[in-house]
Protein backbone atom coordinates (compact mmCIF):
# COMPACT_ATOMS: atom_id res chain seq x y z
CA UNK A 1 -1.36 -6.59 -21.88
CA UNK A 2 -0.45 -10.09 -20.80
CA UNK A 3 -1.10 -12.85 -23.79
CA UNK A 4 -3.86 -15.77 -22.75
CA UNK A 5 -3.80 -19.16 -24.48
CA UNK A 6 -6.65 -20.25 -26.22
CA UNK A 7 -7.05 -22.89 -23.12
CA UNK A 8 -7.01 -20.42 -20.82
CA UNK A 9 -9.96 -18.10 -22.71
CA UNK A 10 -12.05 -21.57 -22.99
CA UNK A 11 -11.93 -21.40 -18.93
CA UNK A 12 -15.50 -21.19 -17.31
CA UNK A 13 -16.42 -17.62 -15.81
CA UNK A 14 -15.82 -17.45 -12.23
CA UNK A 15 -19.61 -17.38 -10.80
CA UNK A 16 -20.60 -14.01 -9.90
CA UNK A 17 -21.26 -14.26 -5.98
CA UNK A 18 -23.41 -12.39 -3.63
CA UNK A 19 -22.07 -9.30 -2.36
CA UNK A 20 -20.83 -9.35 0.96
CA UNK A 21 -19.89 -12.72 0.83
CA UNK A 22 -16.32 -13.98 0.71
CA UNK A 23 -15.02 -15.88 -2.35
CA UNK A 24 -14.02 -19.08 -0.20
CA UNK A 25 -17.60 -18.54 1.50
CA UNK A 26 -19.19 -18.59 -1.97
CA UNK A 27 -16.81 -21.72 -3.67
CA UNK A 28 -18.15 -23.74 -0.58
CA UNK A 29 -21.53 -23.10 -1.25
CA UNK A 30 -22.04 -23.60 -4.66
CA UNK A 31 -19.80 -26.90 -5.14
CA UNK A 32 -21.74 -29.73 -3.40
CA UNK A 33 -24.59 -27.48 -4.74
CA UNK A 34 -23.43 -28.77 -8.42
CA UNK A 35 -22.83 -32.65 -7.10
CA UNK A 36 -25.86 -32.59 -4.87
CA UNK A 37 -29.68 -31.54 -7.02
CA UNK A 38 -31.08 -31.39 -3.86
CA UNK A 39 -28.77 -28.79 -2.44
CA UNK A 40 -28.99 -26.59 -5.81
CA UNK A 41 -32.37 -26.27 -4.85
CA UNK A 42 -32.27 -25.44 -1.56
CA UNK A 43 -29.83 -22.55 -1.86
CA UNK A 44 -32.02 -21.44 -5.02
CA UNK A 45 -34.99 -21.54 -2.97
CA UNK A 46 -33.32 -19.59 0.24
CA UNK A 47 -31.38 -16.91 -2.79
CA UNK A 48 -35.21 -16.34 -3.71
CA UNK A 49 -36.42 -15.50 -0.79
CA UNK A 50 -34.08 -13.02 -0.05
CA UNK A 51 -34.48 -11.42 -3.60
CA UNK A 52 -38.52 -11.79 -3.84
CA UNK A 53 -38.19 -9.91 -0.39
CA UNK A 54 -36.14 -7.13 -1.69
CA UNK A 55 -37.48 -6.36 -4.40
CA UNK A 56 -40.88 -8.41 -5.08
CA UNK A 57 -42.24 -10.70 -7.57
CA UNK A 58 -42.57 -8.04 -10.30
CA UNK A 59 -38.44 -6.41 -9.17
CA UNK A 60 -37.02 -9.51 -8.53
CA UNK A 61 -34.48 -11.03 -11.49
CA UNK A 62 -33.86 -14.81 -11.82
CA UNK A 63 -30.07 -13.49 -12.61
CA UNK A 64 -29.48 -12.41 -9.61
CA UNK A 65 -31.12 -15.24 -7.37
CA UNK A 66 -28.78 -17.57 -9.35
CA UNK A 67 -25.79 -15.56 -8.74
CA UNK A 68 -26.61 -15.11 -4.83
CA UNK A 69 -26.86 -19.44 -4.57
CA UNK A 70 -23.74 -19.94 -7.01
CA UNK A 71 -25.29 -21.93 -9.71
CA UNK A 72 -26.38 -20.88 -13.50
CA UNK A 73 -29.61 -19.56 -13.92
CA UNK A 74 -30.47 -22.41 -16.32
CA UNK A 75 -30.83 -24.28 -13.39
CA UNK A 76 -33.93 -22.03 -11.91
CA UNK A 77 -36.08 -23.03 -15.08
CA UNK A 78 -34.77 -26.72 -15.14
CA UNK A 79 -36.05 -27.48 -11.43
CA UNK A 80 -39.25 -24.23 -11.56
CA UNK A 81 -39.79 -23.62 -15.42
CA UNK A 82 -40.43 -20.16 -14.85
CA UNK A 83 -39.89 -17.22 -12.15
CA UNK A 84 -43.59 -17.66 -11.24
CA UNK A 85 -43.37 -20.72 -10.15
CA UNK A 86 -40.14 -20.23 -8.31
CA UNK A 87 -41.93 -17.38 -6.41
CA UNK A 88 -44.60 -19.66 -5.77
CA UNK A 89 -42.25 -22.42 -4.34
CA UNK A 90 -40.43 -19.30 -2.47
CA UNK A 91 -44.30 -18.58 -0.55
CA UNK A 92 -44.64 -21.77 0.25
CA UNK A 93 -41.31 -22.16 1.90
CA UNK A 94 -41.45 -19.61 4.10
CA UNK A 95 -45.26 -20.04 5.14
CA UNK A 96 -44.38 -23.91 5.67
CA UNK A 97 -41.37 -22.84 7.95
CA UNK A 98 -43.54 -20.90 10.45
CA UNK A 99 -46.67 -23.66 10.26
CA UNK A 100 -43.90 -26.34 11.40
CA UNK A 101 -42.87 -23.79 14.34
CA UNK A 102 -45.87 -23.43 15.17
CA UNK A 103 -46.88 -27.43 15.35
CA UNK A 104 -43.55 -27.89 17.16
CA UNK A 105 -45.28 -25.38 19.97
CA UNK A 106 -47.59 -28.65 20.76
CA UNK A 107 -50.48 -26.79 22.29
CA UNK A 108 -52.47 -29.54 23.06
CA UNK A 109 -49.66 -30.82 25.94
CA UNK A 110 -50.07 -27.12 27.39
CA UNK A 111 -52.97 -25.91 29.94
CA UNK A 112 -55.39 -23.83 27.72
CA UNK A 113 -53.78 -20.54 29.13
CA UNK A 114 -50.03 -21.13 28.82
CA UNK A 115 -50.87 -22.53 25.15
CA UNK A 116 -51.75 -19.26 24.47
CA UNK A 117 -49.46 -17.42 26.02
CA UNK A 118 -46.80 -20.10 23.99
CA UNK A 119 -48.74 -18.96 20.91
CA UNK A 120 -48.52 -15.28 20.96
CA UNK A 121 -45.35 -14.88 21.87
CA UNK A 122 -44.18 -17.27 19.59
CA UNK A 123 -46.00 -14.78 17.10
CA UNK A 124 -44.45 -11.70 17.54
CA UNK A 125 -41.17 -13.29 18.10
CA UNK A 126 -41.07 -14.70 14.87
CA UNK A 127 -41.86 -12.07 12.91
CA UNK A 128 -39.57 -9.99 14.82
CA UNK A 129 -37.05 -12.27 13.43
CA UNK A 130 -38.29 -12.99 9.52
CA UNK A 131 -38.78 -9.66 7.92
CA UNK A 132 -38.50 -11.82 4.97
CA UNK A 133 -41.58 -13.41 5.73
CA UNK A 134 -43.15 -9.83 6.24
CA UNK A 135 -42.12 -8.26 2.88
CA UNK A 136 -43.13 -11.75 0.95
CA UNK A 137 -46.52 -11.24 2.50
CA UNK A 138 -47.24 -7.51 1.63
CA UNK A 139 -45.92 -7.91 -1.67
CA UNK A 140 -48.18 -10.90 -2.34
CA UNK A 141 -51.29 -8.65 -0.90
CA UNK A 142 -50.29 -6.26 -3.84
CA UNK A 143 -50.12 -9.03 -6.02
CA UNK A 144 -54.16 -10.11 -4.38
CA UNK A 145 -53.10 -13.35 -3.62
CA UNK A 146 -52.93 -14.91 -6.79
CA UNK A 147 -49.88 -16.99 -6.22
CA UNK A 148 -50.86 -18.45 -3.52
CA UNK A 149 -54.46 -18.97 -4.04
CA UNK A 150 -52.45 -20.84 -7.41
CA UNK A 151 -50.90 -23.74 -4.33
CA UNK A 152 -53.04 -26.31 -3.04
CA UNK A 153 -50.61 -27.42 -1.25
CA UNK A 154 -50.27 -23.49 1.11
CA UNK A 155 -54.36 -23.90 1.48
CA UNK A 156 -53.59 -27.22 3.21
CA UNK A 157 -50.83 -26.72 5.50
CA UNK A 158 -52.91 -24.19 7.67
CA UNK A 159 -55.84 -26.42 8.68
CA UNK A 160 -53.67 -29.18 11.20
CA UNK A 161 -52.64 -25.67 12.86
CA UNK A 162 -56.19 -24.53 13.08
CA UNK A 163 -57.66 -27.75 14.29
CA UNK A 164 -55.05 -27.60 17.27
CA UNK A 165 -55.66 -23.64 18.18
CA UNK A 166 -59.75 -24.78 17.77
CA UNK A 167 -58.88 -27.57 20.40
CA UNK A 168 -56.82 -25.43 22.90
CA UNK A 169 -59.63 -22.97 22.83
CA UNK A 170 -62.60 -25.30 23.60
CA UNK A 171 -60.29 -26.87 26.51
CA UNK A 172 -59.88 -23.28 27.88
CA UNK A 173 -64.21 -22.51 27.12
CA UNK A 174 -64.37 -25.96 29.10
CA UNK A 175 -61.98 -24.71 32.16
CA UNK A 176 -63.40 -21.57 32.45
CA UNK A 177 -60.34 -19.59 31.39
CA UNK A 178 -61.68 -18.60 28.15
CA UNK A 179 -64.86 -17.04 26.57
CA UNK A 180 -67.09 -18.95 23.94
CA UNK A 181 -67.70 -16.71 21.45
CA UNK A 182 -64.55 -16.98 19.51
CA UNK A 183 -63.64 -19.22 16.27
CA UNK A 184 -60.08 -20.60 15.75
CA UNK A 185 -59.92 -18.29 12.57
CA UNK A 186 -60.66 -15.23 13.69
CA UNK A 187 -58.60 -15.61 16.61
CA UNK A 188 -55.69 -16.66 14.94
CA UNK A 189 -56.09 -13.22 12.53
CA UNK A 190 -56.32 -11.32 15.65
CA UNK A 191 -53.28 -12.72 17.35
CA UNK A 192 -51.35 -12.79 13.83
CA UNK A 193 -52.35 -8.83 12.94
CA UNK A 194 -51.27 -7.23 16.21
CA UNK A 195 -47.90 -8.42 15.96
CA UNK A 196 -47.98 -7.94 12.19
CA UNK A 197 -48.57 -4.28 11.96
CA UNK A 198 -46.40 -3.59 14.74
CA UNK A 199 -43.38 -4.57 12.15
CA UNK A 200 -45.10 -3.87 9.13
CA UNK A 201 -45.19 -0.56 9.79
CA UNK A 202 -42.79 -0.37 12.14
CA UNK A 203 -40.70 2.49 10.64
CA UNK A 204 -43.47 5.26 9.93
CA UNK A 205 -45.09 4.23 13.66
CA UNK A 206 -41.67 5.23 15.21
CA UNK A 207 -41.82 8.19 13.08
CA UNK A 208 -45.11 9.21 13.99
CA UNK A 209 -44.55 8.88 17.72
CA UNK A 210 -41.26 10.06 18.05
CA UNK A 211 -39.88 7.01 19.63
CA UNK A 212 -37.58 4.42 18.31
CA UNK A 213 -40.17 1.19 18.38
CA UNK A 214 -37.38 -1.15 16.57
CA UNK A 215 -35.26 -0.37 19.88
CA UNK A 216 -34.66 -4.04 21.79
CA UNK A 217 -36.16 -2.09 24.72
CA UNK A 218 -39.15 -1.07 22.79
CA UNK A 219 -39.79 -4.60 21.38
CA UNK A 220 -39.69 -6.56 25.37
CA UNK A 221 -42.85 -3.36 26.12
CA UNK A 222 -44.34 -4.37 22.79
CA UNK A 223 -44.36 -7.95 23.15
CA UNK A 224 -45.48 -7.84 26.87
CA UNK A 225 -48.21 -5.83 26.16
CA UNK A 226 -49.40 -7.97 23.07
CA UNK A 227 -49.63 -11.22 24.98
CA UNK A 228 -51.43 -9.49 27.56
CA UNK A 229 -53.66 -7.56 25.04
CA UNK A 230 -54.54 -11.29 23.90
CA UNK A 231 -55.44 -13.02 27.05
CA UNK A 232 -57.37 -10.01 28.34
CA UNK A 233 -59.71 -10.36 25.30
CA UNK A 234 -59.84 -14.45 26.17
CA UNK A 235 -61.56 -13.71 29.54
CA UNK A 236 -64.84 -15.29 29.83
CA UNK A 237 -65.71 -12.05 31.76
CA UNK A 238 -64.55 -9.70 28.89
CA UNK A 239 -67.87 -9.18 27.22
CA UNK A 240 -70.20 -9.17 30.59
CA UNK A 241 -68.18 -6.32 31.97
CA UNK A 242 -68.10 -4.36 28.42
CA UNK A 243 -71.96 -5.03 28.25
CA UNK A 244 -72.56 -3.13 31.47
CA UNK A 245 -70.21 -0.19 31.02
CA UNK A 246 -72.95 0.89 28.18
């Protein structure tokens, strides 16, 4: 057994990195994260996400969401305090990220119909993308909300979004194009939940039906038939018709 000089045992551990990730990959990372505070917490934040998706608020270890950005874990409680409050700041990442997307859309500069249209795809799409953002979500319904009903700052960042949807609708009630019986909110749910589900439950639908619905051929039908599910229900006829089938 090779002899090691009491300098050499004083040497730091080498940081444990994320599997699957190269050693250079990992050295990159987490040096300017050391010079730069700012970029320690960024790749905290995005190390939590991915763990607090995996394995949820009550599975997820602080250990291991330091190891994945590079850094000690000390580090979580100097810039959080706690892991509650880092899953906190982890919810309100990734529900700001697809409230900016969704601002970026600019409704307002569309006609009422294409806004939609923008709206729903842009919907499915991302969530198609983010399963992150769908396991964060269904382990904070377990969890009844109670981090994020904890963040002012999450109950905020919605209402600019709504105000816009509530505008494109009332241009679209004023053009004709739409019917004037719905509320921003509810519609928003609507559009929201029949993407959601579809990826939600993706794998036990494609068990049920026998078909492979995470297929890229399966999710062009999918999202076709969603944005046209949507603006079918926006027709100002929509309701007259159903009235007189009964």
């Amino acid at each position: 057994m090779p002899m090691t000089s009491k300098k050499q045992a004083a040497a730091p551990a080498t940081p444990v990195r994320p599997r699957g990730r190269p050693a250079q990959a990992t050295a990159r990372a987490a040096s300017p994260a050391r010079r730069d505070p700012a970029a320690t917490r960024e790749a905290l934040l995005g190390a939590a996400v991915s763990e607090f998706a995996r394995q949820g608020f009550a599975g997820a270890r602080v250990d291991e969401i330091a190891a994945a950005a590079g850094v000690n874990k000390q580090l979580v409680y100097h810039y959080w305090g706690s892991k509650q409050a880092l899953y906190l700041a982890a919810l309100e990442s990734v529900y700001a990220e697809i409230r900016e997307k969704e601002r970026r859309l600019s409704l307002t500069q569309l006609e009422p119909l294409e806004a939609m249209t923008q709206l729903v795809g842009f919907s499915f799409d991302y969530l198609a993308e983010h399963p992150e953002f769908i396991a964060m979500l269904a382990d904070e319904n377990r969890n009844e909300g109670q981090h994020l009903r904890a963040s002012e700052p999450l109950q905020q960042m919605h209402m600019p979004f709504v105000d816009m949807l509530e505008a494109t609708l009332q241009r679209g009630v004023a053009a004709g194009v739409f019917r004037n019986d719905y509320d921003a909110v509810n519609l928003y749910i609507s559009i929201a939940g029949i993407s959601y589900f579809f990826f939600s439950n993706n794998h036990t639908l494609s068990a049920i039906f026998g078909q492979p619905l995470g297929a890229r051929g399966a999710l062009v039908q999918r999202r076709r038939h969603v944005i046209a599910f949507a603006l079918n229900a926006l027709r100002p006829d929509a309701p007259v018709k159903a009235a007189r089938r009964r």
